[in-house]
PDB file of N, CA and C in Angstrom:
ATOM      1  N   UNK A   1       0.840  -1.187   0.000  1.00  0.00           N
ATOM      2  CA  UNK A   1       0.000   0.000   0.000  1.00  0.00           C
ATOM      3  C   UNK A   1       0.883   1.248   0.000  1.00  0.00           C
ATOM      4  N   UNK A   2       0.760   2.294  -0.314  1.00  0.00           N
ATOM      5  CA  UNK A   2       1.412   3.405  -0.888  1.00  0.00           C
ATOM      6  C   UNK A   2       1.723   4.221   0.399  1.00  0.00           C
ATOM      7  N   UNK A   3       2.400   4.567   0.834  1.00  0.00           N
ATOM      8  CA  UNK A   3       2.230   5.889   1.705  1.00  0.00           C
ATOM      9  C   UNK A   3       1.037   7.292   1.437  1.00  0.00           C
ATOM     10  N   UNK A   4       0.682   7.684   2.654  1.00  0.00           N
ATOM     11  CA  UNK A   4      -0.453   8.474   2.564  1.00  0.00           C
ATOM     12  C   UNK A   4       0.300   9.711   3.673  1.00  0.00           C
ATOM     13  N   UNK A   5      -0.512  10.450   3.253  1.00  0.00           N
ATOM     14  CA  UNK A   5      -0.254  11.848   4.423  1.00  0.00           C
ATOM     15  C   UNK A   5      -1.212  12.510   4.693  1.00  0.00           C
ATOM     16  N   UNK A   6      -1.855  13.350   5.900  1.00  0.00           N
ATOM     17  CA  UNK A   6      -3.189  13.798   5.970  1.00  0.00           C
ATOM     18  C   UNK A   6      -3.328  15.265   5.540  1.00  0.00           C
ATOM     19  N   UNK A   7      -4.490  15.389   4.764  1.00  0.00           N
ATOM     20  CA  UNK A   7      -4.748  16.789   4.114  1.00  0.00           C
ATOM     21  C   UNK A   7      -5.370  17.571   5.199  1.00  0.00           C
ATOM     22  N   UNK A   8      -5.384  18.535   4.962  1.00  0.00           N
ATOM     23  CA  UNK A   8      -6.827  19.395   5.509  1.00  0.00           C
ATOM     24  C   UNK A   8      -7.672  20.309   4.222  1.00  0.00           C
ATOM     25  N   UNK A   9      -8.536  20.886   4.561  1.00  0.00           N
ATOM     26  CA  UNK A   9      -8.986  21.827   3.943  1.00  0.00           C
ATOM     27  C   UNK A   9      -9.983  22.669   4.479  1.00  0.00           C
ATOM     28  N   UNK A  10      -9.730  23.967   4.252  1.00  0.00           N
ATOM     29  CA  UNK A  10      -9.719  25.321   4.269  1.00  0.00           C
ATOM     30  C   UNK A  10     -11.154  25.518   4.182  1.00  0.00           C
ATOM     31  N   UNK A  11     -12.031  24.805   3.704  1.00  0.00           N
ATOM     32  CA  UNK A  11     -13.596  25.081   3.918  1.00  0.00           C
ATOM     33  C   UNK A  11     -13.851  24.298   4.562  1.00  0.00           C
ATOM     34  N   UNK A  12     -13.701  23.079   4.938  1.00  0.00           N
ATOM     35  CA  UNK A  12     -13.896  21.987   6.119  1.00  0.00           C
ATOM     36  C   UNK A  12     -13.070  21.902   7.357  1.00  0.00           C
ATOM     37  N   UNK A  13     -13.156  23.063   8.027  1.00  0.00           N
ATOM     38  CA  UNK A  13     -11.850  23.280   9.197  1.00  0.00           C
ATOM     39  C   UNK A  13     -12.525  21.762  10.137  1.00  0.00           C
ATOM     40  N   UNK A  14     -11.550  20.879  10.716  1.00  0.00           N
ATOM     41  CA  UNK A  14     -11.400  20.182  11.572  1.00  0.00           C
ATOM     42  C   UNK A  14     -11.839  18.386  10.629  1.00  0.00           C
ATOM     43  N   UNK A  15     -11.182  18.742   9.461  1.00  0.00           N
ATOM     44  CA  UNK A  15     -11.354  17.930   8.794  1.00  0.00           C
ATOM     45  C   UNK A  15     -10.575  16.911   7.737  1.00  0.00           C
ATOM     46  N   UNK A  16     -10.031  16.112   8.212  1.00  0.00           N
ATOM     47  CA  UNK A  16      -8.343  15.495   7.563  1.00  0.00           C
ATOM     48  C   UNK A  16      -9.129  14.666   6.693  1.00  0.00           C
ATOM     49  N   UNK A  17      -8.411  14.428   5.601  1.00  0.00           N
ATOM     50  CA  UNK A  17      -8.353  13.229   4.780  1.00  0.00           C
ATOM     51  C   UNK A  17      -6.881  12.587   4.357  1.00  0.00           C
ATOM     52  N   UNK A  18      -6.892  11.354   3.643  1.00  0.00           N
ATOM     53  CA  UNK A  18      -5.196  10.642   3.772  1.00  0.00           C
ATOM     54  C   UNK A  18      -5.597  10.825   2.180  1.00  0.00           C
ATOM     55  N   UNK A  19      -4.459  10.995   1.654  1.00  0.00           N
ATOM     56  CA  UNK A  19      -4.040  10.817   0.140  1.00  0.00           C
ATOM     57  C   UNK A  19      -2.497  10.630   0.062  1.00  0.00           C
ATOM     58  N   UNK A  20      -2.571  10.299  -1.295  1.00  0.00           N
ATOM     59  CA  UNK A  20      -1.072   9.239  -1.428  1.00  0.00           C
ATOM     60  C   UNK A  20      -0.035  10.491  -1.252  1.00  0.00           C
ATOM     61  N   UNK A  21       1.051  10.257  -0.641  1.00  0.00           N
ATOM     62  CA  UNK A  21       2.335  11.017  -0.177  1.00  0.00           C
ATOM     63  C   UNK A  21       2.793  11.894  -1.481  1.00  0.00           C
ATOM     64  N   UNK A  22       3.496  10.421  -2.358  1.00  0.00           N
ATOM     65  CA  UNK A  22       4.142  10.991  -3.134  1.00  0.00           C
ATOM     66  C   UNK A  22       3.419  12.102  -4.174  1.00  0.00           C
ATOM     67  N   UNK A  23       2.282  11.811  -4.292  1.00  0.00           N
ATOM     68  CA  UNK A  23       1.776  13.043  -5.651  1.00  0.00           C
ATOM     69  C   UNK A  23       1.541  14.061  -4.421  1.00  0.00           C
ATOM     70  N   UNK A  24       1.149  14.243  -3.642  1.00  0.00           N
ATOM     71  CA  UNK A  24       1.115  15.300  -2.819  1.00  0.00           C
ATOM     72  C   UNK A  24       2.011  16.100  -2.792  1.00  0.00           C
ATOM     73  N   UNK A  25       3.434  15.784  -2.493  1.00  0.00           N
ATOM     74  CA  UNK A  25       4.601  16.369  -1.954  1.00  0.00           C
ATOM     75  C   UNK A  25       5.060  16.752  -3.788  1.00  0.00           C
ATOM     76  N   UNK A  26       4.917  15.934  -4.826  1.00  0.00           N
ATOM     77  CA  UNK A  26       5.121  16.274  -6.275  1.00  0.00           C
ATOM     78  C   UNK A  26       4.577  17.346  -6.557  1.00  0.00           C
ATOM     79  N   UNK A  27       3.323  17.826  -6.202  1.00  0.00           N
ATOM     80  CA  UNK A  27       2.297  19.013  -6.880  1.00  0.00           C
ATOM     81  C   UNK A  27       2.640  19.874  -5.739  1.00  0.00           C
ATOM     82  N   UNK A  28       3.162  19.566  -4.183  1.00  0.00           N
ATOM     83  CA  UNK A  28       3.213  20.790  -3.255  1.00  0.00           C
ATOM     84  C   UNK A  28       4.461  21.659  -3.633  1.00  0.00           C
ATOM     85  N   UNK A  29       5.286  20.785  -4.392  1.00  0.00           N
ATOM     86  CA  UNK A  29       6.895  21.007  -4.456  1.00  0.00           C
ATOM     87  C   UNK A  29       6.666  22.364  -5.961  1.00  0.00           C
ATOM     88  N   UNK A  30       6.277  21.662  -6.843  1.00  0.00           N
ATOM     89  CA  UNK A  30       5.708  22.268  -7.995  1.00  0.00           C
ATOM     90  C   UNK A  30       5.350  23.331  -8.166  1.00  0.00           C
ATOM     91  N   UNK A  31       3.711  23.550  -7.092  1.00  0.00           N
ATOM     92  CA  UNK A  31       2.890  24.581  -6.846  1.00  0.00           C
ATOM     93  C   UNK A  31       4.007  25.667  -5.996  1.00  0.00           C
ATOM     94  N   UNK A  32       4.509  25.224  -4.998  1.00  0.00           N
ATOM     95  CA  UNK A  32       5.666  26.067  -4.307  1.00  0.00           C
ATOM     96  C   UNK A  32       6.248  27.036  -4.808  1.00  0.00           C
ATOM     97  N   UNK A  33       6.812  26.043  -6.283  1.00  0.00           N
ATOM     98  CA  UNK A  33       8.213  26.163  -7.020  1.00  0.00           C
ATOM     99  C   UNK A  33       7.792  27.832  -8.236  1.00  0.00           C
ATOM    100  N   UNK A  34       6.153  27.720  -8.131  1.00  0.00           N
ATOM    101  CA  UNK A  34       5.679  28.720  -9.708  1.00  0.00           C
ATOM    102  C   UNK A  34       4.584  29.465  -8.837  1.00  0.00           C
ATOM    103  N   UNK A  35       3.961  29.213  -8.008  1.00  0.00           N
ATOM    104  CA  UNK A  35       3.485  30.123  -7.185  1.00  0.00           C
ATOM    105  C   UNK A  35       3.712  31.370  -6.418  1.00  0.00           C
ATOM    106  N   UNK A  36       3.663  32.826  -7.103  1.00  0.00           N
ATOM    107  CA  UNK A  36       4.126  34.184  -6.856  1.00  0.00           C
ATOM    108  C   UNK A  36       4.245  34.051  -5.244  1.00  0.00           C
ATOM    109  N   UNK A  37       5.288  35.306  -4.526  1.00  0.00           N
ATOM    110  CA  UNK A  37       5.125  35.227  -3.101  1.00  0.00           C
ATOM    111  C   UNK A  37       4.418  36.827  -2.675  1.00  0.00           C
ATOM    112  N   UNK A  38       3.402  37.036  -3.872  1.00  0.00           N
ATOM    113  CA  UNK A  38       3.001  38.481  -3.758  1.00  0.00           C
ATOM    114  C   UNK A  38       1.461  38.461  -3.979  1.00  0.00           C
ATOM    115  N   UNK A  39       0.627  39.648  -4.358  1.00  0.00           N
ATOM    116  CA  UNK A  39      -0.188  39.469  -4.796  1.00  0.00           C
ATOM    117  C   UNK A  39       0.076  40.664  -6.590  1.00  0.00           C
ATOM    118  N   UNK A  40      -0.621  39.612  -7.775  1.00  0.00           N
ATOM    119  CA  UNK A  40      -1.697  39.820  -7.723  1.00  0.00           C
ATOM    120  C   UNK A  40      -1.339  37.998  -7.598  1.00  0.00           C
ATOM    121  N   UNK A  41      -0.875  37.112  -7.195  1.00  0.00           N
ATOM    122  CA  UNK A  41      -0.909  35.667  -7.515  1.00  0.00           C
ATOM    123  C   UNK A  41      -1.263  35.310  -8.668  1.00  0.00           C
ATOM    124  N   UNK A  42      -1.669  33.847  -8.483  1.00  0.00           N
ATOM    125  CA  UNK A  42      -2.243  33.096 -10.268  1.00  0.00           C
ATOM    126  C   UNK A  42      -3.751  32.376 -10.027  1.00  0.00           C
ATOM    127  N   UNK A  43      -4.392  32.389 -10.739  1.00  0.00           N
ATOM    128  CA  UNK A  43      -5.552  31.911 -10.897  1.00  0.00           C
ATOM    129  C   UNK A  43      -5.284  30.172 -10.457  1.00  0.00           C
ATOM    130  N   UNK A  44      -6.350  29.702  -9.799  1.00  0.00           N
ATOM    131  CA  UNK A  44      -6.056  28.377  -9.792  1.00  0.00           C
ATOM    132  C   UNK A  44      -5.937  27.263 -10.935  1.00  0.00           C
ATOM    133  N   UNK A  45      -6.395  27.944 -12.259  1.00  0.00           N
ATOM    134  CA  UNK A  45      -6.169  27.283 -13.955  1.00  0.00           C
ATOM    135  C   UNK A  45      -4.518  27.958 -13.927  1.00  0.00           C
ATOM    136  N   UNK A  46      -4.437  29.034 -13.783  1.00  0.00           N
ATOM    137  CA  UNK A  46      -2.652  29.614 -14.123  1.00  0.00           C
ATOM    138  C   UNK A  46      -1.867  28.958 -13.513  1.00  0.00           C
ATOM    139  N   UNK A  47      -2.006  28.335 -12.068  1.00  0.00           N
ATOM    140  CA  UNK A  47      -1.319  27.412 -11.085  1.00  0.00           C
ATOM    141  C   UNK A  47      -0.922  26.358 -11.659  1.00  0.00           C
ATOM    142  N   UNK A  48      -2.205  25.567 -11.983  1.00  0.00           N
ATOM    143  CA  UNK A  48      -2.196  24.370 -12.694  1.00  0.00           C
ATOM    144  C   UNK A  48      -1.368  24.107 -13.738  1.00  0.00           C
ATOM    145  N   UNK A  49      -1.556  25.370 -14.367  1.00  0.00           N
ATOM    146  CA  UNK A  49      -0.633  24.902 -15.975  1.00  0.00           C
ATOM    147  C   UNK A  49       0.693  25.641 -15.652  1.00  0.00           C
ATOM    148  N   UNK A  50       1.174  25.977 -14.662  1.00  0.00           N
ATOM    149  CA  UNK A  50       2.407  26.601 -14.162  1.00  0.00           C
ATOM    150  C   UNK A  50       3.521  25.577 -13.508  1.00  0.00           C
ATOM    151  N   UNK A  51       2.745  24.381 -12.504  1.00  0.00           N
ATOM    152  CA  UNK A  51       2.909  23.133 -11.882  1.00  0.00           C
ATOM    153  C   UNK A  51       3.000  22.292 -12.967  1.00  0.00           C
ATOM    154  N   UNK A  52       2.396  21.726 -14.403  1.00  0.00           N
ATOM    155  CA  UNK A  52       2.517  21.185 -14.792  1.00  0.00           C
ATOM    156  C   UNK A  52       3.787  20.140 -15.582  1.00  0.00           C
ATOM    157  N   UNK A  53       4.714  21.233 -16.009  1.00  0.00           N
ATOM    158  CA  UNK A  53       5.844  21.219 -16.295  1.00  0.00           C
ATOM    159  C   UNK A  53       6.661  20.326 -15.316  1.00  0.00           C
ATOM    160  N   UNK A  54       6.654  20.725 -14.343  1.00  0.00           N
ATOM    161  CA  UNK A  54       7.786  20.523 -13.185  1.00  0.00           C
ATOM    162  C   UNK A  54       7.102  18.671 -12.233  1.00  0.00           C
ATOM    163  N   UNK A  55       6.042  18.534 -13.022  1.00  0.00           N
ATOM    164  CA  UNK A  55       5.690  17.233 -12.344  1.00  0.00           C
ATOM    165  C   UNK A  55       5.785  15.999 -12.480  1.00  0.00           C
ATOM    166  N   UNK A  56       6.123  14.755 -11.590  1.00  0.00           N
ATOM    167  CA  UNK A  56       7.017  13.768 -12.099  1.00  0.00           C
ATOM    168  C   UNK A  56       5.986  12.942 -13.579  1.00  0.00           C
ATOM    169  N   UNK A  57       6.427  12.879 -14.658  1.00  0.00           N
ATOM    170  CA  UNK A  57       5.734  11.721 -15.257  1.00  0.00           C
ATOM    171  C   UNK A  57       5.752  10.283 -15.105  1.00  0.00           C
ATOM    172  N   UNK A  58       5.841  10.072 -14.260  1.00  0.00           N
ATOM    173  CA  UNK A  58       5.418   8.491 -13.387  1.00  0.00           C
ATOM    174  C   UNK A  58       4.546   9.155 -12.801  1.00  0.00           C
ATOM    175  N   UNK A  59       4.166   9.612 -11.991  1.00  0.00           N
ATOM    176  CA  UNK A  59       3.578   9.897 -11.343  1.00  0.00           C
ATOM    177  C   UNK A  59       1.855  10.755 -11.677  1.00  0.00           C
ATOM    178  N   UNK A  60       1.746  11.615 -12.722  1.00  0.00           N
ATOM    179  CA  UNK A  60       1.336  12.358 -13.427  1.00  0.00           C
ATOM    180  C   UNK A  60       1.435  12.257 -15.056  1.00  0.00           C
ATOM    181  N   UNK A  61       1.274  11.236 -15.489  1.00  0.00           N
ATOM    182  CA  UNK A  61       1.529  10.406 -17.063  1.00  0.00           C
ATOM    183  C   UNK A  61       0.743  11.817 -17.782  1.00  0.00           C
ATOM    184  N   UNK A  62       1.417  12.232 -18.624  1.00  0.00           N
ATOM    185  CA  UNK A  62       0.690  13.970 -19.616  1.00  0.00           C
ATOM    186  C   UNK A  62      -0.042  14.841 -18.650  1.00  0.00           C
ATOM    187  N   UNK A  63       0.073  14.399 -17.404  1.00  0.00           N
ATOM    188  CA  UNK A  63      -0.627  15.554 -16.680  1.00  0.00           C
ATOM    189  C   UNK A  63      -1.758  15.744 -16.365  1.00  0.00           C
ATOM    190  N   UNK A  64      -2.266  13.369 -16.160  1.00  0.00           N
ATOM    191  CA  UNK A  64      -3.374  13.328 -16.024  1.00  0.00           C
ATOM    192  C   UNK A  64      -3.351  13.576 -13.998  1.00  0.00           C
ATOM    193  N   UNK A  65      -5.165  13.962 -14.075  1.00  0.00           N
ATOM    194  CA  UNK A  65      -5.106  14.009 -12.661  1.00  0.00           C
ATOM    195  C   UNK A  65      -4.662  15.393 -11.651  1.00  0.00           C
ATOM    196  N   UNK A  66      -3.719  16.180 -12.957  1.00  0.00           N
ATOM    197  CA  UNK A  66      -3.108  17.525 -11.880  1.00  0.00           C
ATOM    198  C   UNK A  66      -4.107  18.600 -11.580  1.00  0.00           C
ATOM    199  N   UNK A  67      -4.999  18.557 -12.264  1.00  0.00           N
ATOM    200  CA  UNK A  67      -6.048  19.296 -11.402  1.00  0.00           C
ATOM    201  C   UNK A  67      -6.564  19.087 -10.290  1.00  0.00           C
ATOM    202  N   UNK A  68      -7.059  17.868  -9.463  1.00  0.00           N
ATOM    203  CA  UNK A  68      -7.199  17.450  -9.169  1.00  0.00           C
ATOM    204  C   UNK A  68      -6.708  17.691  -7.838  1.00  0.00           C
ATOM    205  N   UNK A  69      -5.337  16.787  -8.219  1.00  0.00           N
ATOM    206  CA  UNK A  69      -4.266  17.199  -6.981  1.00  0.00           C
ATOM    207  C   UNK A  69      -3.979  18.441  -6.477  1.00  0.00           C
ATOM    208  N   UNK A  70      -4.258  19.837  -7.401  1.00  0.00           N
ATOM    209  CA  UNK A  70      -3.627  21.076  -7.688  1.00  0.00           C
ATOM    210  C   UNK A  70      -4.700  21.635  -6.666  1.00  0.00           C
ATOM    211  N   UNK A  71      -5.782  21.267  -6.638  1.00  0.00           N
ATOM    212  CA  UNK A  71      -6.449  21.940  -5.777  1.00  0.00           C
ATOM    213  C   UNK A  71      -6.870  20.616  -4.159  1.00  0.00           C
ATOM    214  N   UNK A  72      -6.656  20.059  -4.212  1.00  0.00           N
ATOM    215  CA  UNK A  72      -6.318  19.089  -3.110  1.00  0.00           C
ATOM    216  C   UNK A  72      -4.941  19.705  -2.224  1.00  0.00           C
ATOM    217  N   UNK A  73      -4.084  20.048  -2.763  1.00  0.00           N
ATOM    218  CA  UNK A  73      -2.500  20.971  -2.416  1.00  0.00           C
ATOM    219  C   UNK A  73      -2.930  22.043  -1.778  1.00  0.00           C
ATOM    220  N   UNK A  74      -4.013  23.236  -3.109  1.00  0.00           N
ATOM    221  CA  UNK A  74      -4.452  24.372  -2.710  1.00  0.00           C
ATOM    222  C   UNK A  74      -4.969  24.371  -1.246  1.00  0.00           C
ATOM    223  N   UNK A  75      -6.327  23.479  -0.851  1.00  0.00           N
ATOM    224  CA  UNK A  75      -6.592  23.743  -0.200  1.00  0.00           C
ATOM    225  C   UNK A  75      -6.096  23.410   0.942  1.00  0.00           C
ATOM    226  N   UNK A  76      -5.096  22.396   1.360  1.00  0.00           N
ATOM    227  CA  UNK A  76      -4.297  22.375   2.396  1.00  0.00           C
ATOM    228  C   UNK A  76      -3.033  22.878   3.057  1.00  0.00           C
ATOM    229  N   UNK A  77      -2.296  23.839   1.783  1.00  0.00           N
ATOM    230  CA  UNK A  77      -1.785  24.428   2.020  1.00  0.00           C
ATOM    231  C   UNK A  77      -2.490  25.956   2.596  1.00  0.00           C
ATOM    232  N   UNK A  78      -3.961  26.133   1.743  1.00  0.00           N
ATOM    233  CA  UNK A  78      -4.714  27.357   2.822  1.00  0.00           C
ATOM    234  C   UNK A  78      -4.765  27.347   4.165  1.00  0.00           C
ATOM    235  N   UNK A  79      -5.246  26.024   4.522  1.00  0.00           N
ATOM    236  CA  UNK A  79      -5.677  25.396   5.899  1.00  0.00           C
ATOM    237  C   UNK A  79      -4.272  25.714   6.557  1.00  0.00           C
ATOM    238  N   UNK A  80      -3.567  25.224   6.429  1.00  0.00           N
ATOM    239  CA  UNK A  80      -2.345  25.414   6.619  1.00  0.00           C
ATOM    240  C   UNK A  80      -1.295  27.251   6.647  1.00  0.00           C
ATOM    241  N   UNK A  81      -1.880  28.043   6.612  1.00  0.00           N
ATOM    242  CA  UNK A  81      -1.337  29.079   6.098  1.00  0.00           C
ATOM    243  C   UNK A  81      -0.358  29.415   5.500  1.00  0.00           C
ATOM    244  N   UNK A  82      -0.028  28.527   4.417  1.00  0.00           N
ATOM    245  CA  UNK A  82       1.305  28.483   3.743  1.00  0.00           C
ATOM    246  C   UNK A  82       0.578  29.002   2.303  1.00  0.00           C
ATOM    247  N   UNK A  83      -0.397  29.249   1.800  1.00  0.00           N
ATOM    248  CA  UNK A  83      -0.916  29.728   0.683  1.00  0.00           C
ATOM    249  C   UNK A  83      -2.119  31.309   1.066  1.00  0.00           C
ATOM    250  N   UNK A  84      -2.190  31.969   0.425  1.00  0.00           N
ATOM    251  CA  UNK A  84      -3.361  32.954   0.611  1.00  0.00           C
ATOM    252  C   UNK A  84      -4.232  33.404  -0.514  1.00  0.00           C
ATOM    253  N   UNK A  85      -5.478  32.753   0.213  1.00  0.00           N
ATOM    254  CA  UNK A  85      -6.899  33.214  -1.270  1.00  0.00           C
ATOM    255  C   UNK A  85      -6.997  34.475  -1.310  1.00  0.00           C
ATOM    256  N   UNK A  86      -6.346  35.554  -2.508  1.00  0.00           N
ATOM    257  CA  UNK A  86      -6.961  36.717  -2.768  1.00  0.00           C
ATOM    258  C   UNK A  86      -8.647  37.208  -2.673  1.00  0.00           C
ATOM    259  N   UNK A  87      -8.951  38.004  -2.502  1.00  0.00           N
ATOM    260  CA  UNK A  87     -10.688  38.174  -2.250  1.00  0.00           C
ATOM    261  C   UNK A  87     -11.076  38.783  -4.210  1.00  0.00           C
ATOM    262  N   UNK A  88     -10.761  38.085  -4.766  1.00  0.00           N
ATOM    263  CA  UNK A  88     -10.837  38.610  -6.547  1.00  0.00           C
ATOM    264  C   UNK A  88     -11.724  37.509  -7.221  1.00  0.00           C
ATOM    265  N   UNK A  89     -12.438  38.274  -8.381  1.00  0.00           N
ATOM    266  CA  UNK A  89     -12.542  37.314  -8.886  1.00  0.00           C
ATOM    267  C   UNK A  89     -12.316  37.040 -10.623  1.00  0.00           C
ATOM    268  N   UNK A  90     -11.707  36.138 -10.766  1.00  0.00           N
ATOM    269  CA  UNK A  90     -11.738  34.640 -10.446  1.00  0.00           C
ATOM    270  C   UNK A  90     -10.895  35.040  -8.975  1.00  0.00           C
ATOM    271  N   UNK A  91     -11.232  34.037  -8.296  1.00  0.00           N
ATOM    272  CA  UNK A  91     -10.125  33.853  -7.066  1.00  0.00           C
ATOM    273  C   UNK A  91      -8.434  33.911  -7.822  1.00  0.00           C
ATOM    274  N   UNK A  92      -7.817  34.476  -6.811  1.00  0.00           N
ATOM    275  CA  UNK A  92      -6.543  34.040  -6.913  1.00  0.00           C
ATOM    276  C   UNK A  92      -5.859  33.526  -5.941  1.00  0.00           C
ATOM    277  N   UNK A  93      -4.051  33.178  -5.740  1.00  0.00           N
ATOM    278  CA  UNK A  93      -3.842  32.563  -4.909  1.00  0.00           C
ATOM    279  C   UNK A  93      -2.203  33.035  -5.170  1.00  0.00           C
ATOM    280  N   UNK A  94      -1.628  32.765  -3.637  1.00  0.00           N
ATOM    281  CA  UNK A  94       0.158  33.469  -3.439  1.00  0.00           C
ATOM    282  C   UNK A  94       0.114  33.173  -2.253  1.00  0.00           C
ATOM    283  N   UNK A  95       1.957  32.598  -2.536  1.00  0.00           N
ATOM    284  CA  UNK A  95       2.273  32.182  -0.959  1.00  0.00           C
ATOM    285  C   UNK A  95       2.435  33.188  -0.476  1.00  0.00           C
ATOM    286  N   UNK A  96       2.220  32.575   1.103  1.00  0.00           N
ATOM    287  CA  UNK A  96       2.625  33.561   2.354  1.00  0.00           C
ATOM    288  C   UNK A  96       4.350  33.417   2.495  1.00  0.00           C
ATOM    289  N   UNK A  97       4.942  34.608   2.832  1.00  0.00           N
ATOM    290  CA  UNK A  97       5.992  35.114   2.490  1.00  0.00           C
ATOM    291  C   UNK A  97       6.693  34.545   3.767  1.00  0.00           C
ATOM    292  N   UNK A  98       7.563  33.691   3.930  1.00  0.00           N
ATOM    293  CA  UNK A  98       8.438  32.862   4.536  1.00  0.00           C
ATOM    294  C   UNK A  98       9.311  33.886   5.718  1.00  0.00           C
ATOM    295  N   UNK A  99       9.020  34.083   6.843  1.00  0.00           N
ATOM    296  CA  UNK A  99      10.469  34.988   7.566  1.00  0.00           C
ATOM    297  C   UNK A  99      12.065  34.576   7.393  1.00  0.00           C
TER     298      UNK A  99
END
């Protein structure tokens, strides 16, 4: 069985789910890696196709599934305060700026 790690999310406060490790930490690393540390951020479609590039293909075969994951990431990195939802719309999104 695969390794799992627990999510949260940002509209379901007090609410974990397990999903597989490795695509997690693949799309968190990704999203990290192309995700502005300002605002105006990227749309959660601009994210997606920003992460795409940088994601393992074993893991993500043409880049099936990265939506998916991309906002599974999103929202636990919100929960988490390591990401911030702009109040715009479309929504946007930018990390919180590291001390």
């Amino acid at each position: 069985m695969a390794d799992k790690i627990e999510v949260e999310n940002i509209n379901t406060p007090g609410r974990v789910t397990r999903v597989d490790a490795a695509k997690y930490q693949a799309m968190k690393a990704a999203m990290l890696g192309t995700l502005p540390t300002s605002a105006p951020g990227m749309t959660a479609k601009e994210s997606k196709e920003a992460a795409k590039p940088h994601l393992p293909e074993d893991l993500f075969p043409g880049g099936a599934t990265s939506g998916w994951w991309q906002k599974c990431v999103q929202l636990d990195l919100e929960a988490k305060g390591l990401v911030v939802r702009e109040d715009t719309k479309p929504l946007r999104f930018h990390q919180v700026q590291q001390d």
